[in-house]
N, C-alpha and C. Protein backbone atom coordinates (compact mmCIF):
# COMPACT_ATOMS: atom_id res chain seq x y z
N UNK A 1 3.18 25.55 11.81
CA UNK A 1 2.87 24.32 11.07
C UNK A 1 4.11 23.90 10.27
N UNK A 2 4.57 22.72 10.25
CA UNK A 2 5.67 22.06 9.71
C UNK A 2 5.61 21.09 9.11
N UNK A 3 4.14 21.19 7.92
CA UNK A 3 3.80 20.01 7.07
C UNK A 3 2.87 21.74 6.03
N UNK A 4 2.77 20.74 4.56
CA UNK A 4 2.54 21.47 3.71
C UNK A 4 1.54 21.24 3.19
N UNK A 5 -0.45 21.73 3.30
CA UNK A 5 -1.19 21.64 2.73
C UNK A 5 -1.91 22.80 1.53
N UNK A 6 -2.44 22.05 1.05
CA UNK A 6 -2.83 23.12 -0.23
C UNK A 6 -4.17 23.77 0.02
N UNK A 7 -4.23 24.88 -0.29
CA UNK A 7 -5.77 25.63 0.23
C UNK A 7 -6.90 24.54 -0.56
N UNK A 8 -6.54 24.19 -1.59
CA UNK A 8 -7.87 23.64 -1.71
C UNK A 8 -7.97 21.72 -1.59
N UNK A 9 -7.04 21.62 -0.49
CA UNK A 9 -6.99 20.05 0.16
C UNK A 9 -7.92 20.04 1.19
N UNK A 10 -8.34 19.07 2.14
CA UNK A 10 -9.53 18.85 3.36
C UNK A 10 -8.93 18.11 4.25
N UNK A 11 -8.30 18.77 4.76
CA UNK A 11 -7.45 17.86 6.03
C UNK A 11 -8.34 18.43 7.71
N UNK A 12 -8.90 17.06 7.79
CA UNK A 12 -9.85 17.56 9.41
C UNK A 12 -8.74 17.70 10.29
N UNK A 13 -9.34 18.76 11.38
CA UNK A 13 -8.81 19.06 12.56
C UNK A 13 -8.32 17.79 13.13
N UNK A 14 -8.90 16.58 13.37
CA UNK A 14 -8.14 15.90 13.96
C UNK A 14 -7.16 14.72 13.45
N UNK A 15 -7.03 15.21 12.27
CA UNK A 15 -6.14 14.20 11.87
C UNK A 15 -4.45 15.10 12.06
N UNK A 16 -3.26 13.66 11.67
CA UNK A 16 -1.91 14.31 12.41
C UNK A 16 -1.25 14.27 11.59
N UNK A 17 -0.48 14.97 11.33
CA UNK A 17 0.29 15.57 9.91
C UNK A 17 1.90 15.43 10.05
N UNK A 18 2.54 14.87 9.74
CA UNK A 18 3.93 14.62 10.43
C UNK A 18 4.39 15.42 9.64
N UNK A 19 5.67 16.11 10.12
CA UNK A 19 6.99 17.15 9.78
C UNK A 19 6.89 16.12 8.35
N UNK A 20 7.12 17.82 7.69
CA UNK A 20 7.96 17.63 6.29
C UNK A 20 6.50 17.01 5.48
N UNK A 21 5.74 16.82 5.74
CA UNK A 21 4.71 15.86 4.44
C UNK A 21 3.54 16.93 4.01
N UNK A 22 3.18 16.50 3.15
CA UNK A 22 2.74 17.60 1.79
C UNK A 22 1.50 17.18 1.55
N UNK A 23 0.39 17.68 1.58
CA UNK A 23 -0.53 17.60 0.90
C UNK A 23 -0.99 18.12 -0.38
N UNK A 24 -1.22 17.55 -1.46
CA UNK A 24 -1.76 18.49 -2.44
C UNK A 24 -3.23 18.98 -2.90
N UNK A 25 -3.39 19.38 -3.83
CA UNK A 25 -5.24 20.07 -4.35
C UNK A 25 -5.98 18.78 -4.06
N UNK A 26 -7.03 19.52 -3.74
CA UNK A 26 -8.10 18.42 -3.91
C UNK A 26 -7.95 17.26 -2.95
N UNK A 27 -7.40 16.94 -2.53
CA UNK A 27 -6.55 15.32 -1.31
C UNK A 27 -7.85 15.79 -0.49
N UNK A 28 -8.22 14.89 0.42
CA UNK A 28 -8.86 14.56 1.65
C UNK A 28 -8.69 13.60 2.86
N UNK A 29 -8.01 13.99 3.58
CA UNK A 29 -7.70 13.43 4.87
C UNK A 29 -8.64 13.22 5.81
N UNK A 30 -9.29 12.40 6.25
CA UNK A 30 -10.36 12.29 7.45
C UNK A 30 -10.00 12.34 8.67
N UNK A 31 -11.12 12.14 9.60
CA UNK A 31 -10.66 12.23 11.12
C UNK A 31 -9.79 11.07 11.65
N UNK A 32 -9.11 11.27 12.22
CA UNK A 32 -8.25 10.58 13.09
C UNK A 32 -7.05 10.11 12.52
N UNK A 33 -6.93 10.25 11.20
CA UNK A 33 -5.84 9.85 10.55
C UNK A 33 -4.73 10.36 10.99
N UNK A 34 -3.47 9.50 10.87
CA UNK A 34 -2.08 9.68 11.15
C UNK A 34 -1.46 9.39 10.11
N UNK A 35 -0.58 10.50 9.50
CA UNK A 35 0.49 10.57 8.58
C UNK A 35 1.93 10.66 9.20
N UNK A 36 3.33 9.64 8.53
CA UNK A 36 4.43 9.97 9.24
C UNK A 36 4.93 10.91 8.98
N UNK A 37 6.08 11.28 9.08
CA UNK A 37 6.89 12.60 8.88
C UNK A 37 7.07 12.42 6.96
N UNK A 38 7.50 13.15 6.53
CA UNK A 38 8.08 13.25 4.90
C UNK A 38 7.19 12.64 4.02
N UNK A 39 5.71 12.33 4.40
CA UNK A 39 4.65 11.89 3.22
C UNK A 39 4.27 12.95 2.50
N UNK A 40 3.50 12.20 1.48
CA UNK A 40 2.92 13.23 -0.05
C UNK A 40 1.72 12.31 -0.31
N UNK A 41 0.84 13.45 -0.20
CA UNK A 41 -0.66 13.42 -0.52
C UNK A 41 -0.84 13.78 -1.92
N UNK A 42 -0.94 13.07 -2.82
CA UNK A 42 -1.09 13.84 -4.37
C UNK A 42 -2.67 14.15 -4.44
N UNK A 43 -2.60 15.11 -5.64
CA UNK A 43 -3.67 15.50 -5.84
C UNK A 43 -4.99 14.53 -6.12
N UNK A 44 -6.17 14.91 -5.27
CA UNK A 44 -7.43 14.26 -5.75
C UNK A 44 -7.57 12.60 -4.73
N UNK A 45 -5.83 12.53 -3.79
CA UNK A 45 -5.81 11.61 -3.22
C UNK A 45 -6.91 11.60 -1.93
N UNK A 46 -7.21 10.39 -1.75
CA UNK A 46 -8.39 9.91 -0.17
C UNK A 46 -7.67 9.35 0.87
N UNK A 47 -7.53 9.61 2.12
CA UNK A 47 -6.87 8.77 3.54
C UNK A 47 -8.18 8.72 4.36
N UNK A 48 -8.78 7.53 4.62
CA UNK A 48 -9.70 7.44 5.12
C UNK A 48 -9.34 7.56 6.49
N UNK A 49 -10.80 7.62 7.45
CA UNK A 49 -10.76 7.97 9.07
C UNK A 49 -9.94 6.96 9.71
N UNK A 50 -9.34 8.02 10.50
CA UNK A 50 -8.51 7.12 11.34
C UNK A 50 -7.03 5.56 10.56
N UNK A 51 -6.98 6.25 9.21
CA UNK A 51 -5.65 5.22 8.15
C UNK A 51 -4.43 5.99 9.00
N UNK A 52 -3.24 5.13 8.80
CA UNK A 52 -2.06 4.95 9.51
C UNK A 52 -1.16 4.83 8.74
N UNK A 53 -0.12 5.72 8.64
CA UNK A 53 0.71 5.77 6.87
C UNK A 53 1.88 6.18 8.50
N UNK A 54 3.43 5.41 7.71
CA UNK A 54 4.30 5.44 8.41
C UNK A 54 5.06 6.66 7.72
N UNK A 55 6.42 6.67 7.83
CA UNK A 55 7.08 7.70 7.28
C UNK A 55 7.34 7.95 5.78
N UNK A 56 7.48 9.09 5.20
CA UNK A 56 8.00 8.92 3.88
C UNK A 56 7.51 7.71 2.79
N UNK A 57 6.00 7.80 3.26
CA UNK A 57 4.83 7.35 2.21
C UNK A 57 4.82 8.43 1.03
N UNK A 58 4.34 7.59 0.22
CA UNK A 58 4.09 8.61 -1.14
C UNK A 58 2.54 8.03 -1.65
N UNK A 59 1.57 8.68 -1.56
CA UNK A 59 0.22 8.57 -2.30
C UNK A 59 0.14 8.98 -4.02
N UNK A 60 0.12 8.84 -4.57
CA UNK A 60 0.01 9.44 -5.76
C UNK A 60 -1.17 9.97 -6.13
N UNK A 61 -1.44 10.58 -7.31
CA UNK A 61 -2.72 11.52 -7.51
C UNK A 61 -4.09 10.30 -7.38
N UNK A 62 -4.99 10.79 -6.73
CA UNK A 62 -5.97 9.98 -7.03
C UNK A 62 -6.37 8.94 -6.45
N UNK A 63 -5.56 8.20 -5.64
CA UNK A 63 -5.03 6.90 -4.98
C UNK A 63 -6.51 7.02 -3.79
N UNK A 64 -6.98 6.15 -3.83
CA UNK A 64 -7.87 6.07 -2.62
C UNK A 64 -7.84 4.87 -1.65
N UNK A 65 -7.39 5.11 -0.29
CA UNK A 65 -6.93 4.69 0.86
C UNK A 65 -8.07 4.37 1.78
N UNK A 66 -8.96 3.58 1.86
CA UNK A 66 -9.84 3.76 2.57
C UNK A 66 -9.49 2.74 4.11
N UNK A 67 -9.94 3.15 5.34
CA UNK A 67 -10.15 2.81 6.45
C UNK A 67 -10.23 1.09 6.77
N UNK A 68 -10.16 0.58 7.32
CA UNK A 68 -8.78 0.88 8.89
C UNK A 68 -7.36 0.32 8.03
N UNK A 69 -6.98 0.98 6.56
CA UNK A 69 -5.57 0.36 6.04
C UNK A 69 -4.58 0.92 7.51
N UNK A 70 -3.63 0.27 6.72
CA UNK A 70 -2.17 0.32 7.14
C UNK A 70 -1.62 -0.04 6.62
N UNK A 71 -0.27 1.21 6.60
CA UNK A 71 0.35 1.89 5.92
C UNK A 71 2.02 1.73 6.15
N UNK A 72 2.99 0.66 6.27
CA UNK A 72 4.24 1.35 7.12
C UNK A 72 5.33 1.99 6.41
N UNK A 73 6.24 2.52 6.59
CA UNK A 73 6.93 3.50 6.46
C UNK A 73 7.60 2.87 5.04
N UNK A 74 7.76 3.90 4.33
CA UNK A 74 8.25 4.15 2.91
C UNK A 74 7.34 3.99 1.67
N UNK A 75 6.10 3.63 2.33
CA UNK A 75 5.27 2.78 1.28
C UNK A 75 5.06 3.47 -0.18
N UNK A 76 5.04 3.15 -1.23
CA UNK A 76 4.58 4.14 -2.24
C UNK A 76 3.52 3.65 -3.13
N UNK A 77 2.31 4.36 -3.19
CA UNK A 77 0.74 3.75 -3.65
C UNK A 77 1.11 4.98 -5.21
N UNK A 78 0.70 4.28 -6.19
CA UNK A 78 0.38 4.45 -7.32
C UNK A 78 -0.53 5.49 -7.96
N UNK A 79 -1.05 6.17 -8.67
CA UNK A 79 -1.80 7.04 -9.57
C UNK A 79 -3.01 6.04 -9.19
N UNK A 80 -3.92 6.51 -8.66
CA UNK A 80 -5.77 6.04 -8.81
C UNK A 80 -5.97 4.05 -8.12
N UNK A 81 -4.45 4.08 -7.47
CA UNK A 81 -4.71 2.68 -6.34
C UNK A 81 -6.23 2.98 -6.00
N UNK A 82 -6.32 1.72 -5.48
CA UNK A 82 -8.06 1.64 -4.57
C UNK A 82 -7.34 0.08 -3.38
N UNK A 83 -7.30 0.93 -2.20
CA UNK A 83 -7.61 -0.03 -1.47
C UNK A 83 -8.74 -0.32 -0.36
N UNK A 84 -9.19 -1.34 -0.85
CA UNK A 84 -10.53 -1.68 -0.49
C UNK A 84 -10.75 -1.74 1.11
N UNK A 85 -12.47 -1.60 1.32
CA UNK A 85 -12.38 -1.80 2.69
C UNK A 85 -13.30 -2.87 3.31
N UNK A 86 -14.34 -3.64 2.32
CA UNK A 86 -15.78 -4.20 2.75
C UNK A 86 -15.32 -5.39 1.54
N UNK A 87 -15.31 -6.68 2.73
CA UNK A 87 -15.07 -7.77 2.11
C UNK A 87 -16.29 -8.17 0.99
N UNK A 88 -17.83 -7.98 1.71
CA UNK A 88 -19.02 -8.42 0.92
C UNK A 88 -19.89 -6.47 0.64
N UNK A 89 -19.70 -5.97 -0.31
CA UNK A 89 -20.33 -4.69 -0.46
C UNK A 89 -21.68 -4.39 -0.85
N UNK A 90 -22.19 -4.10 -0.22
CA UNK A 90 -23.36 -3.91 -0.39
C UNK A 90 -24.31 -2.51 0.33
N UNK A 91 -24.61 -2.02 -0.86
CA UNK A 91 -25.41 -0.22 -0.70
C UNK A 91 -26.62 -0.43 0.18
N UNK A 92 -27.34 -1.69 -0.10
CA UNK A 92 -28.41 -2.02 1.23
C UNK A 92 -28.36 -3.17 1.61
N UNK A 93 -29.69 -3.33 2.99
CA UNK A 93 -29.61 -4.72 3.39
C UNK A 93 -30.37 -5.64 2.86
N UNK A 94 -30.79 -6.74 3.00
CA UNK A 94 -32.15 -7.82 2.52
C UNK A 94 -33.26 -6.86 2.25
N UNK A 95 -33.66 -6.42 3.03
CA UNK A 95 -35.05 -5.63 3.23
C UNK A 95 -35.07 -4.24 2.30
N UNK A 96 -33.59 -4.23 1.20
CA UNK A 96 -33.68 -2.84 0.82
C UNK A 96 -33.38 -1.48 1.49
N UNK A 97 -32.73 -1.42 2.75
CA UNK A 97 -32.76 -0.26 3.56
C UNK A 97 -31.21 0.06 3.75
N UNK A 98 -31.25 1.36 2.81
CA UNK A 98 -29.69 1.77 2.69
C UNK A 98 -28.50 1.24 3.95
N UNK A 99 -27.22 0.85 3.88
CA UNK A 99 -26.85 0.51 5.11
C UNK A 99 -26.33 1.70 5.26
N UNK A 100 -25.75 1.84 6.98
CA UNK A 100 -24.99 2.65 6.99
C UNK A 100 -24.17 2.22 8.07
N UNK A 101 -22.84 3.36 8.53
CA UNK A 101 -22.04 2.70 9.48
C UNK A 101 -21.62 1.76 9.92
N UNK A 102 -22.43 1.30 10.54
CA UNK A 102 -22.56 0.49 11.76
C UNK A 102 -23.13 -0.85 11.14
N UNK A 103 -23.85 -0.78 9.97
CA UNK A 103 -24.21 -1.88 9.60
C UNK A 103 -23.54 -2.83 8.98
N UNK A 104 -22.04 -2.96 9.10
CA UNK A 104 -21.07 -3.52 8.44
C UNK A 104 -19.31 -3.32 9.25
N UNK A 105 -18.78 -4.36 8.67
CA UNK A 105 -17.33 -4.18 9.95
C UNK A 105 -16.43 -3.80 8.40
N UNK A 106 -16.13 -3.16 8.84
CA UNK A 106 -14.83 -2.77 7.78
C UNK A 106 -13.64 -3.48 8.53
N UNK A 107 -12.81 -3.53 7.14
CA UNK A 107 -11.64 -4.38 7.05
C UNK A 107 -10.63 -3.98 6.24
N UNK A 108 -9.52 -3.88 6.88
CA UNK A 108 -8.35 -3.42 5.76
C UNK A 108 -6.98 -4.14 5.03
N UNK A 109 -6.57 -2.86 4.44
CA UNK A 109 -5.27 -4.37 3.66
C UNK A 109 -4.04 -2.91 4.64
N UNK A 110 -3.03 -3.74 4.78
CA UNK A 110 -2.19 -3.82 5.36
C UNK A 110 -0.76 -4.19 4.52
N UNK A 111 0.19 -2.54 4.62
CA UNK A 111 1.39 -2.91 3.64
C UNK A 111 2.18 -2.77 4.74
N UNK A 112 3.49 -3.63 4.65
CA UNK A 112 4.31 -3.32 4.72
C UNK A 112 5.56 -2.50 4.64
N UNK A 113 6.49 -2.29 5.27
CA UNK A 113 7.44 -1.37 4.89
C UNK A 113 7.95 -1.20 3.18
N UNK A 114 7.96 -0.42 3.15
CA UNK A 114 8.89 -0.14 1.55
C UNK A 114 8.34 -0.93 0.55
N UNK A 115 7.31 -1.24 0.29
CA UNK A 115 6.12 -2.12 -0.68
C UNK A 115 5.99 -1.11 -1.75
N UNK A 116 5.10 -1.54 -2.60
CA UNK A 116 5.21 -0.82 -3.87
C UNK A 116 3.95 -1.36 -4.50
N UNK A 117 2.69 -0.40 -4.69
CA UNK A 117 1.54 -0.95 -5.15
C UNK A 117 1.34 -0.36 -6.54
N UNK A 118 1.17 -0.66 -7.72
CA UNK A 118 1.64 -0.30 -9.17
C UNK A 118 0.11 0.59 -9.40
N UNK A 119 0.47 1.69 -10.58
CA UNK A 119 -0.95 2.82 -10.93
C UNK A 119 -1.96 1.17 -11.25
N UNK A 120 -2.84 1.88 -10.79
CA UNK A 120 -4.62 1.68 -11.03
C UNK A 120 -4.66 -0.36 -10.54
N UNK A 121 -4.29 -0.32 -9.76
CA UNK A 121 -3.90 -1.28 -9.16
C UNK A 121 -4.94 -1.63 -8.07
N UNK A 122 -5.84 -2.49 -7.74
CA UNK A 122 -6.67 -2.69 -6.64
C UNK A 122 -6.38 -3.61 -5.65
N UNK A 123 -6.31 -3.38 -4.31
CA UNK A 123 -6.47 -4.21 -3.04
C UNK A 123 -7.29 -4.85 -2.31
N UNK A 124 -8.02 -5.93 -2.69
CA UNK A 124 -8.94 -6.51 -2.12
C UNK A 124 -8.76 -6.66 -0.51
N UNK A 125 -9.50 -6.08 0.37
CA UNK A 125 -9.13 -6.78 1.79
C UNK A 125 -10.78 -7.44 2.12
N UNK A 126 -9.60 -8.38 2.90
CA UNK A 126 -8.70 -8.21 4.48
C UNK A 126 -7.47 -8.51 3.59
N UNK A 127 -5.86 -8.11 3.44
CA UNK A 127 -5.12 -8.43 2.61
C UNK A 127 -3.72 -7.89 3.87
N UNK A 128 -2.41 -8.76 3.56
CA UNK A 128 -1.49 -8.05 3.78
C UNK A 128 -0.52 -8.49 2.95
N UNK A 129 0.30 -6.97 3.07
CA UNK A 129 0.98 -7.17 1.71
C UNK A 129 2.51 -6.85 2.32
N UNK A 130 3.03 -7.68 1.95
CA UNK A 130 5.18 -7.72 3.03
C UNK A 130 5.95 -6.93 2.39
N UNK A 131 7.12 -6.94 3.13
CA UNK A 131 7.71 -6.09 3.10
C UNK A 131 8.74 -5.85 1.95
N UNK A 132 8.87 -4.59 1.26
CA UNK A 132 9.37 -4.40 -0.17
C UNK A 132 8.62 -5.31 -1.05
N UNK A 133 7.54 -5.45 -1.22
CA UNK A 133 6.61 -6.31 -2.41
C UNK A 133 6.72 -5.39 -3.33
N UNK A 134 6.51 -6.07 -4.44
CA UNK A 134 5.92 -5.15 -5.76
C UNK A 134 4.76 -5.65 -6.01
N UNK A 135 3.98 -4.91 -6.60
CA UNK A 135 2.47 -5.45 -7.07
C UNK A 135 2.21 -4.36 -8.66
N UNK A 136 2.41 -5.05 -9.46
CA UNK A 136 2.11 -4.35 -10.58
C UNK A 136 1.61 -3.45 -11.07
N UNK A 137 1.18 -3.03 -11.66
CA UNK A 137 0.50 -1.90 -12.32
C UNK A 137 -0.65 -2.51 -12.79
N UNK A 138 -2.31 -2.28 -12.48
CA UNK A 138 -3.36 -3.02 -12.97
C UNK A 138 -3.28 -4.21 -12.45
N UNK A 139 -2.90 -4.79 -11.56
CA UNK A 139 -3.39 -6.17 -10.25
C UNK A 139 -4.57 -5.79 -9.77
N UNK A 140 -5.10 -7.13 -9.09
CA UNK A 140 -5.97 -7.06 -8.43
C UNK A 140 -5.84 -8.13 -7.55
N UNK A 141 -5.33 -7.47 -6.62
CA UNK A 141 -4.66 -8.08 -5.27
C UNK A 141 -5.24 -8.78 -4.68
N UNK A 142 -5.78 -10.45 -4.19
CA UNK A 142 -7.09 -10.94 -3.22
C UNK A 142 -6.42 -12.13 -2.59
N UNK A 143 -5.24 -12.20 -2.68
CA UNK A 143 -4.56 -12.67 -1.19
C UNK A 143 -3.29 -12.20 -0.66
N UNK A 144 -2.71 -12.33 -0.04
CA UNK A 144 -1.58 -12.15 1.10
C UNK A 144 -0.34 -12.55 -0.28
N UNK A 145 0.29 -11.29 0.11
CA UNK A 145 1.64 -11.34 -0.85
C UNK A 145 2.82 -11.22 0.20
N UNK A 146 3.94 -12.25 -0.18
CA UNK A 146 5.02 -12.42 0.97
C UNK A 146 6.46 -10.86 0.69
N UNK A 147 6.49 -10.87 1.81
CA UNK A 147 7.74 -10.12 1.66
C UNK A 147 8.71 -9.85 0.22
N UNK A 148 8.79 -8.70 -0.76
CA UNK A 148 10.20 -9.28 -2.02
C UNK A 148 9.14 -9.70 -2.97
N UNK A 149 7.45 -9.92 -3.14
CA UNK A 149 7.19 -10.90 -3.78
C UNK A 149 6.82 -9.77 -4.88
N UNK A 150 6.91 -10.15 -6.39
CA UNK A 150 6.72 -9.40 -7.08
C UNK A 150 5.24 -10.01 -7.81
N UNK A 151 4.34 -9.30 -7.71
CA UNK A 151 2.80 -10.30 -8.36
C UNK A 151 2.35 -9.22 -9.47
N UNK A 152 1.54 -9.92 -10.55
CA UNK A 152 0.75 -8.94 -11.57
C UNK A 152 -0.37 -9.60 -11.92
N UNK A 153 -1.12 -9.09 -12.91
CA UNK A 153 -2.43 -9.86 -13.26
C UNK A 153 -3.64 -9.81 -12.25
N UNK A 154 -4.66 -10.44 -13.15
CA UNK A 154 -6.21 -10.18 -12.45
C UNK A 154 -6.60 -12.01 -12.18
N UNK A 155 -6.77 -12.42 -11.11
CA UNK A 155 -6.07 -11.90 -10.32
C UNK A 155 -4.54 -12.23 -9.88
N UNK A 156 -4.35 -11.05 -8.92
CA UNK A 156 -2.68 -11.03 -8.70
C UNK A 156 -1.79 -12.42 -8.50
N UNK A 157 -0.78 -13.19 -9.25
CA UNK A 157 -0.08 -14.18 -8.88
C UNK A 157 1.26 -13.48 -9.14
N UNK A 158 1.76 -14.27 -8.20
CA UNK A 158 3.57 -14.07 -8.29
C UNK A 158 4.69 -14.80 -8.93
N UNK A 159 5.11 -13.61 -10.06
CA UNK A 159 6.06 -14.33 -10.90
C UNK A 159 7.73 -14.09 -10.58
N UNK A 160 7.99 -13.74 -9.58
CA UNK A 160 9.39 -13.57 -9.41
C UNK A 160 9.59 -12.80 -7.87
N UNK A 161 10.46 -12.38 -7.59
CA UNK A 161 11.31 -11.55 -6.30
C UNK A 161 11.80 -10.33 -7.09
N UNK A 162 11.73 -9.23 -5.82
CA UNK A 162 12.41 -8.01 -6.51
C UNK A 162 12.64 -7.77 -4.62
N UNK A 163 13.95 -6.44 -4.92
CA UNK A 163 14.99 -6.77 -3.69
C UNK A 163 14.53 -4.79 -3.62
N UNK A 164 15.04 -4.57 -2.82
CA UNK A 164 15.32 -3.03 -2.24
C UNK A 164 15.40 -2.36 -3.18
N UNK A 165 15.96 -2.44 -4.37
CA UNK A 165 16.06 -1.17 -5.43
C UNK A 165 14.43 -1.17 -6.10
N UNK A 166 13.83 -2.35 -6.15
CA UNK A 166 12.68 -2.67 -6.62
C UNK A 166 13.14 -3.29 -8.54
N UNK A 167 13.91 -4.03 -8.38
CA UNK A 167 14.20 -4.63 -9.58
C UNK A 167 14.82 -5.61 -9.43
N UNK A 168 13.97 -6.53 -10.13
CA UNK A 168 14.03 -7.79 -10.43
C UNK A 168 15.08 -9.07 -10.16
N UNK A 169 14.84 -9.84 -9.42
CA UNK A 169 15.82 -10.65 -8.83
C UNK A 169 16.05 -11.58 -9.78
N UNK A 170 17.48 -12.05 -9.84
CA UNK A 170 17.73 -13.51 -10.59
C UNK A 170 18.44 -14.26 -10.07
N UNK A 171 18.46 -15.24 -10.35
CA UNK A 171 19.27 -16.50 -9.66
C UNK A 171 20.70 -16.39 -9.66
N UNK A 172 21.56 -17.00 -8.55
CA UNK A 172 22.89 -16.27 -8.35
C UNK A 172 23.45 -17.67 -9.15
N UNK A 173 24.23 -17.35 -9.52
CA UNK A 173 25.22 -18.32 -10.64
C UNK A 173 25.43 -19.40 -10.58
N UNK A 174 26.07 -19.43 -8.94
CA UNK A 174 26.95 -20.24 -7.93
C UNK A 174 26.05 -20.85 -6.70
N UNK A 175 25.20 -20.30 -6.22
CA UNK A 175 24.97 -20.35 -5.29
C UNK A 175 23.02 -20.87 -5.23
N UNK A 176 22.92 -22.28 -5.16
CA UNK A 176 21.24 -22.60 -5.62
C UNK A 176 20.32 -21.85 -4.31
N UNK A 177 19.26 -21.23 -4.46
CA UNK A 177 18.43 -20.92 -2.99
C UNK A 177 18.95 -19.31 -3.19
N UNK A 178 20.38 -18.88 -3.82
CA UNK A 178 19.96 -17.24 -3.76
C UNK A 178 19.49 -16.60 -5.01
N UNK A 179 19.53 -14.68 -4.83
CA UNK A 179 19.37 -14.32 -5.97
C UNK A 179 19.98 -13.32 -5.43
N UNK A 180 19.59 -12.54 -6.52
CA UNK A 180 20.87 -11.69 -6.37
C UNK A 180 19.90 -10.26 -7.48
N UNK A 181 20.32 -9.07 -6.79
CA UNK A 181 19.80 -8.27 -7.42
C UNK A 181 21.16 -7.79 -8.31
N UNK A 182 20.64 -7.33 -9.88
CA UNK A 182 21.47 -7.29 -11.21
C UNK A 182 22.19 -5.59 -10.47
N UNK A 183 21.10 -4.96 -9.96
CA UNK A 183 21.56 -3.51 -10.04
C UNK A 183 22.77 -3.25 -8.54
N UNK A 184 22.24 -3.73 -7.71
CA UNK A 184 23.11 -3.73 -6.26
C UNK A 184 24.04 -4.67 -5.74
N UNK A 185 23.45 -5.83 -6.16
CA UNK A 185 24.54 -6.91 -6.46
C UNK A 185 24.21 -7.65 -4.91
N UNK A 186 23.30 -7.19 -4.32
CA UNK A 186 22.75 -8.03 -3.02
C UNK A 186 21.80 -8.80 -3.06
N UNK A 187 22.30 -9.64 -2.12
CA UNK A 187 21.93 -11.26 -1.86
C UNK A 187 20.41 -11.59 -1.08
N UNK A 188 19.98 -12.49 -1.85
CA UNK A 188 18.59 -12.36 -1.03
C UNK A 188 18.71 -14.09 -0.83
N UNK A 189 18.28 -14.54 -0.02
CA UNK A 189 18.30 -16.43 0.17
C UNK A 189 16.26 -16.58 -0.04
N UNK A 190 16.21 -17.64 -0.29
CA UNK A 190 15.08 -18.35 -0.67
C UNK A 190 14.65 -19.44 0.35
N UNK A 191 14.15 -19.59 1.76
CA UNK A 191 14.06 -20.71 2.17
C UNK A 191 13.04 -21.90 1.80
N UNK A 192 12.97 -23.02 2.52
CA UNK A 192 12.48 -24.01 2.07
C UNK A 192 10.95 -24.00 1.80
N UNK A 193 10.22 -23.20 2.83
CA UNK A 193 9.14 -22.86 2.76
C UNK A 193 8.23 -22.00 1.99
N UNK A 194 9.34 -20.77 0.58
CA UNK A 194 9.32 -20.56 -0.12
C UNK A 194 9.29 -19.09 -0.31
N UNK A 195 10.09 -18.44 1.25
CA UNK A 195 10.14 -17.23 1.55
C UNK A 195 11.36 -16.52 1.29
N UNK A 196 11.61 -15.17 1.06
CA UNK A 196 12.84 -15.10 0.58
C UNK A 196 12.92 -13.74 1.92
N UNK A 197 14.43 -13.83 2.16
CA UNK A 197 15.25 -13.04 2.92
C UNK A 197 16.36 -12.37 3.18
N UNK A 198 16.46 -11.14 3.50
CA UNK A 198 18.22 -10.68 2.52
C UNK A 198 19.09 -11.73 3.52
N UNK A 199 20.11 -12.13 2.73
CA UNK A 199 20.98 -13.10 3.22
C UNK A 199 22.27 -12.24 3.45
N UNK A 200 22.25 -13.53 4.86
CA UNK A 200 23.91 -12.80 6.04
C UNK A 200 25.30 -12.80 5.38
């Protein structure tokens, strides 16, 4: 075995454990799930049946992942995240009769590469969330966040861009349409439509 679980984690037989990734106490992995290589399961964390986490994800303690998310590579989920899975929730039907399974389509939120979902932070789906986003700490996520987009608040709106280091973009001096990250000093362009992209 060439992944690291803790005796008292629940990782089912059929879920897939990529080189190098860690589970800790208490975590629960369900069936069919796929983890990439170099992830971390923190303690008390949930990966629901059959969730899809790319490489060198990081879960934090508590974080609950529920089914059919997706996950792509680098992602890092927060202390006690919740991402949701049932657009309309409900414990029974009209008639009062507990649901179960089958009585409902689950639906997931969907991150992108290298995204960043802030502690105690919620994901409303059907949701997708682009690539290197930030999403605050305490959001409550209930639409589609673009690539870079940095959002906070209940619910989540977007007040700025943040670039690869995950800090804060500002406007380049010289140049109207870019920004420019303070710490790396790389260029991101803004197009017309109101999307931003690292620039050539």
């Amino acid at each position: 075995m060439n992944y690291r679980v803790q005796p008292s984690a629940q990782v089912d037989d059929t879920a897939e454990i990529g080189a190098g990734s860690s589970v800790w106490d208490l975590a629960q992995v369900r069936e069919g799930a796929r983890l990439g290589e170099g992830c971390v399961v923190g303690r008390g964390a949930y990966v629901g049946t059959g969730v899809r986490m790319g490489d060198n994800c990081k879960l934090q303690n508590y974080a609950l992942v529920y089914e059919p998310a997706e996950l792509g590579d680098g992602v890092f989920i927060g202390p006690a995240v919740v991402l949701t899975n049932d657009h309309n929730p409900r414990s029974v039907d009209p008639e009062g009769k507990q649901k179960r399974g089958g009585d409902w389509e689950a639906v997931g939120v969907k991150i992108a590469d290298g995204a960043s979902i802030g502690a105690r932070s919620v994901c409303i789906a059907p949701i997708e969330i682009g690539r290197w986003a930030m999403v605050a700490a305490g959001a409550v996520v209930t639409k589609d966040v673009p690539d870079f987009a940095l959002v906070v608040g209940v619910p989540a709106r977007q007040i700025g861009w943040v670039g690869h280091e995950g800090v804060r973009l500002t406007p380049h001096e010289d140049r109207a349409g870019v920004w420019e990250c303070p710490k790396s000093g790389r260029l991101y362009r803004e197009s017309d439509d109101g999307t931003l992209a690292e620039s050539e």
